[in-house]
N, C-alpha and C. Protein backbone atom coordinates (compact mmCIF):
# COMPACT_ATOMS: atom_id res chain seq x y z
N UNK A 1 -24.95 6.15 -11.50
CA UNK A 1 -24.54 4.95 -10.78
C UNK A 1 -23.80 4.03 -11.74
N UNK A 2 -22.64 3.14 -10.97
CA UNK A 2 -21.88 2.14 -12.04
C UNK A 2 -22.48 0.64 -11.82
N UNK A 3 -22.67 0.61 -13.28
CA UNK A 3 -23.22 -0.73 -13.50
C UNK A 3 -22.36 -2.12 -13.28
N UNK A 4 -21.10 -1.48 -13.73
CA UNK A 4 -20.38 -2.90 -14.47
C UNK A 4 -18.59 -2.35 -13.85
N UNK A 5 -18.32 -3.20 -14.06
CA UNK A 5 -16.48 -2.94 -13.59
C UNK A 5 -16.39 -1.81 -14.97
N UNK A 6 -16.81 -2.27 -16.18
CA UNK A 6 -16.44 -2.07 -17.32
C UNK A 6 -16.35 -0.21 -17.32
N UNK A 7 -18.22 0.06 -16.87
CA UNK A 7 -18.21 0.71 -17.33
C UNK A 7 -17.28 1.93 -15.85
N UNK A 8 -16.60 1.75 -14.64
CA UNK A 8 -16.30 2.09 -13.54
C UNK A 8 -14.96 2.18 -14.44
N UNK A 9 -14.37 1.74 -15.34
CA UNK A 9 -13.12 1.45 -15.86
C UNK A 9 -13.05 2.38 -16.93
N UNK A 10 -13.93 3.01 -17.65
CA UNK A 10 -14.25 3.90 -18.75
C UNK A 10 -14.48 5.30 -17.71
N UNK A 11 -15.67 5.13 -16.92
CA UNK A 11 -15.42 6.95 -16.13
C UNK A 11 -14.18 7.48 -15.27
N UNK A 12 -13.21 6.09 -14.61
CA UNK A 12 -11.76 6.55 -14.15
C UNK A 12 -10.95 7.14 -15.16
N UNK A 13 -11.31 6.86 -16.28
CA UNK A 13 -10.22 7.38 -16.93
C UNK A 13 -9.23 6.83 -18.11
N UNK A 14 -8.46 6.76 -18.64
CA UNK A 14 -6.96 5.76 -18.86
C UNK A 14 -6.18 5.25 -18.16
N UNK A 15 -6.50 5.87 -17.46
CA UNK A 15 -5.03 5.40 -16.53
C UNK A 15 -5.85 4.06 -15.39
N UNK A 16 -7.40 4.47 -15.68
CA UNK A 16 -7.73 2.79 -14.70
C UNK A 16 -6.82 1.25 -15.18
N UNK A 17 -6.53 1.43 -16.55
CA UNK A 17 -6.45 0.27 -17.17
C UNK A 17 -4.96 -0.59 -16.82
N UNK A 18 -4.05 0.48 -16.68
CA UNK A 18 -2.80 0.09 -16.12
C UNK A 18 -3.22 0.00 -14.70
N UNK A 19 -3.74 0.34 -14.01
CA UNK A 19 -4.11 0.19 -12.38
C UNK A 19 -4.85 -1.33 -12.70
N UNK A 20 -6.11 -1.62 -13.54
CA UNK A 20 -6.51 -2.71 -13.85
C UNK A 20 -5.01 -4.06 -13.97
N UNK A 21 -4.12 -3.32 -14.94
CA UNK A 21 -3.28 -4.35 -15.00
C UNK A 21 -2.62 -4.99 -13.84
N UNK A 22 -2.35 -3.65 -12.56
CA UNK A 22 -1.29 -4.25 -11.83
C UNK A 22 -2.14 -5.36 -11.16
N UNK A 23 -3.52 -4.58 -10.59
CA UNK A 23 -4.35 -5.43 -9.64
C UNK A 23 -4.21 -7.13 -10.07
N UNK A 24 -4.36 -7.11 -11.26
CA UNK A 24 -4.35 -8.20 -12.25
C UNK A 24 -2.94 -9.33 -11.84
N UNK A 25 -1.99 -8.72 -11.90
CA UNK A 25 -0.72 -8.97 -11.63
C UNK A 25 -0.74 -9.21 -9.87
N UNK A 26 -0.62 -8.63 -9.04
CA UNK A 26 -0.50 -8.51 -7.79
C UNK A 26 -1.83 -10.02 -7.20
N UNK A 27 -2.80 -10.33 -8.28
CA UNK A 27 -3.29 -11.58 -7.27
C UNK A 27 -2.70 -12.77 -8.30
N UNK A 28 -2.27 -12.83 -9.50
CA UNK A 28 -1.79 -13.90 -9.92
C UNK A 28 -0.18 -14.32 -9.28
N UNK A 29 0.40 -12.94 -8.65
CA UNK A 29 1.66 -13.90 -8.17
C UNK A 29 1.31 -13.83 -6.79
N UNK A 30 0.31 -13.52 -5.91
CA UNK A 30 0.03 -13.86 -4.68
C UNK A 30 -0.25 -15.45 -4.50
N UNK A 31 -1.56 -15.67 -5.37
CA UNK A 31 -1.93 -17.08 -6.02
C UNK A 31 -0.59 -17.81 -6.25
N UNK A 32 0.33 -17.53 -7.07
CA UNK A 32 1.43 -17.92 -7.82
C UNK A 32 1.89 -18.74 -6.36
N UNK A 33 2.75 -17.71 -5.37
CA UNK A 33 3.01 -18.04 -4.15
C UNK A 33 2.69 -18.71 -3.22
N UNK A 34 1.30 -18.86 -3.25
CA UNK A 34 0.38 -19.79 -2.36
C UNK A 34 0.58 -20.96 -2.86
N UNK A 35 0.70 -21.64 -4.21
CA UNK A 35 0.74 -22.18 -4.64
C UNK A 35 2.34 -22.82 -4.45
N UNK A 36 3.30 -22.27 -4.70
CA UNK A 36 4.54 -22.57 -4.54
C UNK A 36 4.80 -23.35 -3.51
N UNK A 37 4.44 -22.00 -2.64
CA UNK A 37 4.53 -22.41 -0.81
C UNK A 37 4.13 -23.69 -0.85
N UNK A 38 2.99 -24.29 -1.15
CA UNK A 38 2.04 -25.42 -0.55
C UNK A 38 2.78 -26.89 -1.58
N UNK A 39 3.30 -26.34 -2.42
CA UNK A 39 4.03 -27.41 -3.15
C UNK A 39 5.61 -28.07 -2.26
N UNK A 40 6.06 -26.76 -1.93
CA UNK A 40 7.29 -26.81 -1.37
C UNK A 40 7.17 -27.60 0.25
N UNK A 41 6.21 -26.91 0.86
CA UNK A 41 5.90 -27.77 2.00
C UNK A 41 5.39 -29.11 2.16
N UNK A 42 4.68 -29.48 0.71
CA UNK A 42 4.57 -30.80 0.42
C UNK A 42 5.70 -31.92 0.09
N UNK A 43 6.73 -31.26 -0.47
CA UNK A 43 7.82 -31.91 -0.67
C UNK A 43 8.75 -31.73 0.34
N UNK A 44 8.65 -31.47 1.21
CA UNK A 44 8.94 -30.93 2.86
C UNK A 44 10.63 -30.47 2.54
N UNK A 45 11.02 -29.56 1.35
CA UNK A 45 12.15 -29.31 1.33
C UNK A 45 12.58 -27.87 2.02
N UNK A 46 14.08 -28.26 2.24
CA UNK A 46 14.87 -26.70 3.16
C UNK A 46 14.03 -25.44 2.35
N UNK A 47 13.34 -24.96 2.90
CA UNK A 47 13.28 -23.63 2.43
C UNK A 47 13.84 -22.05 2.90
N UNK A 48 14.85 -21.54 2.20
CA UNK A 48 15.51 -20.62 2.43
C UNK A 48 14.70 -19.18 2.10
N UNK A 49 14.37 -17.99 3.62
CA UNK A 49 13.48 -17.05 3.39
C UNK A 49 13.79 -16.20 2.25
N UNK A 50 14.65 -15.68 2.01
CA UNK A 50 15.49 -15.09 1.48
C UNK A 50 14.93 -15.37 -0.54
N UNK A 51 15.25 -16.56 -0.84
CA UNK A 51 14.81 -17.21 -1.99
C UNK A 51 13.07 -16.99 -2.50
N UNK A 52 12.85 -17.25 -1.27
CA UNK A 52 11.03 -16.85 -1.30
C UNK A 52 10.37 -15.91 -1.48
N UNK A 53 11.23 -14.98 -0.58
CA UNK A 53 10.92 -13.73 -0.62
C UNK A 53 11.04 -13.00 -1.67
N UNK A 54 11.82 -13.22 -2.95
CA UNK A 54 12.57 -12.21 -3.68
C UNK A 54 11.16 -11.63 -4.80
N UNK A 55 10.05 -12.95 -4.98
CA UNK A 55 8.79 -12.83 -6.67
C UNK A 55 8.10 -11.65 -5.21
N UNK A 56 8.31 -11.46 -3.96
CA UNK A 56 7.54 -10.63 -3.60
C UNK A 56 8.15 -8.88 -3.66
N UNK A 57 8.76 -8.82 -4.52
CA UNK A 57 9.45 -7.70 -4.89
C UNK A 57 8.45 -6.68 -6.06
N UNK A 58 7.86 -7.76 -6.67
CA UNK A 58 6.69 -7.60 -7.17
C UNK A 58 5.33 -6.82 -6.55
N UNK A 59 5.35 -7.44 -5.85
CA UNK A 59 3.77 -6.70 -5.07
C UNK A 59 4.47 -5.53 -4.56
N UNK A 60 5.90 -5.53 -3.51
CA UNK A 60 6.12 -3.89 -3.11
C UNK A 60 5.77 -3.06 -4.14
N UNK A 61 6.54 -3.43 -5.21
CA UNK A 61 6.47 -2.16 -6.83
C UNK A 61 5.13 -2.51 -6.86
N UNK A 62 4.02 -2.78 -6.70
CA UNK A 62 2.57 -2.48 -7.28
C UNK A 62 2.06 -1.77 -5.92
N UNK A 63 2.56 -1.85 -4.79
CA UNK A 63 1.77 -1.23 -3.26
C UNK A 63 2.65 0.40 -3.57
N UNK A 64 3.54 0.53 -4.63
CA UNK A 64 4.17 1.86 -4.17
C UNK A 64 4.08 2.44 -5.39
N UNK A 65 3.20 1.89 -6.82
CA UNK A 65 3.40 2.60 -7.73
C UNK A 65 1.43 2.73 -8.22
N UNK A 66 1.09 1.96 -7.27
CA UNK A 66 -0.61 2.10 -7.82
C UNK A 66 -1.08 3.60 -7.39
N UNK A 67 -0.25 3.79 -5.88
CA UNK A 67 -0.96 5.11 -5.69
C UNK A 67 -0.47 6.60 -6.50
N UNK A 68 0.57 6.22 -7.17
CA UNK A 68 1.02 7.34 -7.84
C UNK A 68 0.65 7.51 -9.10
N UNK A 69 0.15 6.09 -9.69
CA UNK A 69 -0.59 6.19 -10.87
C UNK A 69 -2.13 6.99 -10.58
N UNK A 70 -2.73 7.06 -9.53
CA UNK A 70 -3.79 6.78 -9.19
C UNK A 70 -3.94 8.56 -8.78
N UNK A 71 -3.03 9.10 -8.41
CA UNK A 71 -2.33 10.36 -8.16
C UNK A 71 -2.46 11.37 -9.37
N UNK A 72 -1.95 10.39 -10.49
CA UNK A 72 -1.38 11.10 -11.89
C UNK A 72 -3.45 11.14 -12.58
N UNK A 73 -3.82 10.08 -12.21
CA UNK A 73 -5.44 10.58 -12.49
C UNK A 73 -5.91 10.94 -11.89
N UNK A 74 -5.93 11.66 -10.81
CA UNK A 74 -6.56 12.86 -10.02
C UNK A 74 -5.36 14.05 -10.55
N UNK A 75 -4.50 14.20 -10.96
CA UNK A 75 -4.43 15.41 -11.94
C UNK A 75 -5.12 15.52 -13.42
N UNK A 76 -4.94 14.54 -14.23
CA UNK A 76 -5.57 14.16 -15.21
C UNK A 76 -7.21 14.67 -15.01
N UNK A 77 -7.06 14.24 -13.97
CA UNK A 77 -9.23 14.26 -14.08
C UNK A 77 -9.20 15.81 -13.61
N UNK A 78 -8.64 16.49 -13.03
CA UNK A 78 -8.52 17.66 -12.82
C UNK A 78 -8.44 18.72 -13.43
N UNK A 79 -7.20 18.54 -15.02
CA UNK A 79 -6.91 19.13 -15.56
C UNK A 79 -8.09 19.58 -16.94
N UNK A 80 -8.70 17.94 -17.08
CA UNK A 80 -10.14 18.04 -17.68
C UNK A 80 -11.15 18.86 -17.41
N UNK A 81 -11.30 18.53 -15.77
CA UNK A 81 -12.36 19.69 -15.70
C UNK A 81 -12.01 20.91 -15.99
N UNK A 82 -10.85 21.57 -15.36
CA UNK A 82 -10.64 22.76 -15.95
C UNK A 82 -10.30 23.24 -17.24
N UNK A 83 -10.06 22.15 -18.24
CA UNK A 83 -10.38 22.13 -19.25
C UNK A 83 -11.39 22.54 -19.97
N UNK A 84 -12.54 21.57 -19.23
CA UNK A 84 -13.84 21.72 -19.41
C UNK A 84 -14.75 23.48 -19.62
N UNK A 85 -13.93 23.61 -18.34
CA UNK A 85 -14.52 25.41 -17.75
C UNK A 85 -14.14 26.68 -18.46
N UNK A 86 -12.59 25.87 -19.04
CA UNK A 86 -12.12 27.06 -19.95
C UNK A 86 -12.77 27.29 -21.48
N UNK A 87 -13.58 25.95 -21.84
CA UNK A 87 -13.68 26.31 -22.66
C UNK A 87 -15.41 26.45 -23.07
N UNK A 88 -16.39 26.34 -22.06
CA UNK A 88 -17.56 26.45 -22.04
C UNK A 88 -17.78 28.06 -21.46
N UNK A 89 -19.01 28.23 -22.30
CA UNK A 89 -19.13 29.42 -22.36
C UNK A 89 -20.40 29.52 -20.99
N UNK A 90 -21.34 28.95 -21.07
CA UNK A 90 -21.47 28.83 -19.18
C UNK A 90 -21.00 27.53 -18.59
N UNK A 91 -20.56 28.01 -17.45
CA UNK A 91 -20.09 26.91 -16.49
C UNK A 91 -21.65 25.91 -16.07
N UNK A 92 -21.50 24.24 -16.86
CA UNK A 92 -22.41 23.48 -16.49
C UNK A 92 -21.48 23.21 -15.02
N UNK A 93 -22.53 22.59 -13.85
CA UNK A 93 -21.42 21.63 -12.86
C UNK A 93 -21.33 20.22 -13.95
N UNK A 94 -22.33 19.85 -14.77
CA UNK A 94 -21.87 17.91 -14.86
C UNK A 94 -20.54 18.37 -16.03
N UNK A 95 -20.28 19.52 -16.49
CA UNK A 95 -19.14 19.69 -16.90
C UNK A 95 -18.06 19.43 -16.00
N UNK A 96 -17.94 20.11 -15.06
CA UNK A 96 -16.83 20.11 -14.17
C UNK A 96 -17.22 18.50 -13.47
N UNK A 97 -18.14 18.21 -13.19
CA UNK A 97 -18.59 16.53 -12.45
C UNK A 97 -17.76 15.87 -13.48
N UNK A 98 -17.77 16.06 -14.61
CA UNK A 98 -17.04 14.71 -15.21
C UNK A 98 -15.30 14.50 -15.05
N UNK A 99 -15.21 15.36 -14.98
CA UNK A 99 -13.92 15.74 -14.36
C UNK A 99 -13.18 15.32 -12.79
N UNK A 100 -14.14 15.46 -12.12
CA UNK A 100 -14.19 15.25 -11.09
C UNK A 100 -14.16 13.48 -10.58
N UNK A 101 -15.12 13.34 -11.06
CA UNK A 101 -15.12 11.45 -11.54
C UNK A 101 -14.10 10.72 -11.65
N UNK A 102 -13.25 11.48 -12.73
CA UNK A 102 -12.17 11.13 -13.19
C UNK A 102 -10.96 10.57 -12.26
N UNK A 103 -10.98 11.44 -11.59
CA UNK A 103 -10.00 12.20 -10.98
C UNK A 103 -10.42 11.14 -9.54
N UNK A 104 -11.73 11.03 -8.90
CA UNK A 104 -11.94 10.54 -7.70
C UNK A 104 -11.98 9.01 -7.82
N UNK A 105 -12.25 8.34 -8.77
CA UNK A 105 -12.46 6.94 -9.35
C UNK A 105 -10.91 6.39 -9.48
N UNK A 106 -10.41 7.25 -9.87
CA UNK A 106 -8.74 6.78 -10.03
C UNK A 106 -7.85 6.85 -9.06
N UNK A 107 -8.54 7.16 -8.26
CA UNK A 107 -7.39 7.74 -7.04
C UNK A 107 -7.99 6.71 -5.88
N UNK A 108 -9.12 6.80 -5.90
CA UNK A 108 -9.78 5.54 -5.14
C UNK A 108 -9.58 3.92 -5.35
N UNK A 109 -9.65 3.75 -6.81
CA UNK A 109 -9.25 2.34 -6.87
C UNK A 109 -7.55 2.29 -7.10
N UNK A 110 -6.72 2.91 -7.26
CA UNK A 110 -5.24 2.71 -6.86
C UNK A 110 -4.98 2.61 -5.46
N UNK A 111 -5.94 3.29 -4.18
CA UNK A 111 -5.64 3.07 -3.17
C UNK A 111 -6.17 1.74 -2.48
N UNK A 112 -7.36 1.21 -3.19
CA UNK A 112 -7.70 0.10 -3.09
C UNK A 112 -6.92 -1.10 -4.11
N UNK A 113 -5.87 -1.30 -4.43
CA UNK A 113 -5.19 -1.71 -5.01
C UNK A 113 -3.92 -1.80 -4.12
N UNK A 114 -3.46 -0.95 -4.13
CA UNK A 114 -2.41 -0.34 -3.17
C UNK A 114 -2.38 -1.28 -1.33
N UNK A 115 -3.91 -1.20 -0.54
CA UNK A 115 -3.99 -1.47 0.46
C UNK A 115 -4.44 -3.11 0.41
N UNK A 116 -5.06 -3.37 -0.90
CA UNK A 116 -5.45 -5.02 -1.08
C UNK A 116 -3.87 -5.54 -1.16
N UNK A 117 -2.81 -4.85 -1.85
CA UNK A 117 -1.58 -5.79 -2.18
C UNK A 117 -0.92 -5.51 -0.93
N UNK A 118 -1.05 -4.74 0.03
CA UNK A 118 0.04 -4.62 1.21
C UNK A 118 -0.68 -5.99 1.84
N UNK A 119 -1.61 -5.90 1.61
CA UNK A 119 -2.01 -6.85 2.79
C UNK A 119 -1.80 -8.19 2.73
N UNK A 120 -1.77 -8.72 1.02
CA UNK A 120 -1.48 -9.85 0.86
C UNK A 120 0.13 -9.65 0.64
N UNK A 121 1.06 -9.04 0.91
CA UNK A 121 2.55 -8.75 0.78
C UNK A 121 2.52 -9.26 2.52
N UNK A 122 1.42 -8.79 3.83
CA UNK A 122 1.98 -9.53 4.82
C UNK A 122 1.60 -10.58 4.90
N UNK A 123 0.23 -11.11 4.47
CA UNK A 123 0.43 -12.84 4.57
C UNK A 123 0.93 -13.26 4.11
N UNK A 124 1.24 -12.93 2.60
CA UNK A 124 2.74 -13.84 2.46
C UNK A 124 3.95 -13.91 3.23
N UNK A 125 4.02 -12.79 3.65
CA UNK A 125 5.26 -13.27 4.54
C UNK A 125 5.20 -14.03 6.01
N UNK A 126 3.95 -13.52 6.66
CA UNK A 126 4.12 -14.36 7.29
C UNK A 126 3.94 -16.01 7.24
N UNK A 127 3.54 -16.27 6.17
CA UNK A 127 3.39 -17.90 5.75
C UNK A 127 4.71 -18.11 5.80
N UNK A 128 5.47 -17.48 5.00
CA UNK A 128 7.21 -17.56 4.20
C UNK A 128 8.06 -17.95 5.62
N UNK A 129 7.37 -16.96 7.07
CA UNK A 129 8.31 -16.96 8.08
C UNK A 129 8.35 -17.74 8.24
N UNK A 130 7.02 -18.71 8.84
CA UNK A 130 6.45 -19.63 9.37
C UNK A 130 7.04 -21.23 9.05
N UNK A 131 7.32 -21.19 7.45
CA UNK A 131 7.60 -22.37 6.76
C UNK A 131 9.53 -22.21 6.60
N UNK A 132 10.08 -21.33 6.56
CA UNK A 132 11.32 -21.40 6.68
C UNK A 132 12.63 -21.30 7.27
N UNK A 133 13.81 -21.89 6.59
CA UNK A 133 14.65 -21.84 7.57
C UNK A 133 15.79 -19.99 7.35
N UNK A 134 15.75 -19.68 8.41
CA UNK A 134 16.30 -18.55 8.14
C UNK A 134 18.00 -18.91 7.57
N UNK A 135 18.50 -18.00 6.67
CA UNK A 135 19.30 -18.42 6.04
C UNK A 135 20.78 -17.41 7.45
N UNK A 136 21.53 -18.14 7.78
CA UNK A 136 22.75 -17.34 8.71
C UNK A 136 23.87 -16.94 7.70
């Protein structure tokens, strides 16, 4: 069982840590935005969608590159186990389990990464619609 983010971040693998990063990234410019937005509507100026929209170019590249990172450690964790098998002289399973871990931990939290940033990619926009003037 996982205790800690920490230690959920050590059995995914390496590749959790760049997945760690984007997640990392994907709520500071969501935040970032919320923040903008609520400034801009305070100063009740023209806001053009177009202009707003563009720091969310950001979250697409983290909704379309977490799952492929997340992809690349379910080969990774894969390649371990069979790693594992080739080179043990009896086949343990928590040999091949660690492998497996690997591989399912990483692929799981990129898709939870992946489906947390789509989702805040549509409330932002629909705030963005809501508050601006479409540019003709």
């Amino acid at each position: 069982m996982v205790n800690s983010s920490f230690e959920l971040m050590l059995i995914g693998g390496p590749l959790m840590w760049p997945l760690f990063a984007l997640l990392v990234v994907a709520i500071i410019v969501f935040f970032e935005r919320i923040f903008s937005l609520a400034i801009y509507v305070r100063q009740k100026t023209i806001l053009v969608k177009e202009k707003l929209e563009s720091p969310l170019a950001i979250l697409d590249f983290i909704v379309v590159t977490a799952p492929v990172i997340g992809f690349l450690g379910t080969v990774t964790g894969m390649i371990n186990a069979f790693k594992s098998i080739s080179i043990a002289f009896v086949i343990d399973l928590q040999v091949v389990a660690a492998g497996l871990y690997e591989a399912l931990y990483t692929t799981a939290f990129a898709l939870m990464i992946s489906i947390l940033t789509s989702i805040l990619v549509f409330i932002l926009e629909i705030i963005i619609t809501r508050i601006c003037v479409e540019k003709n």
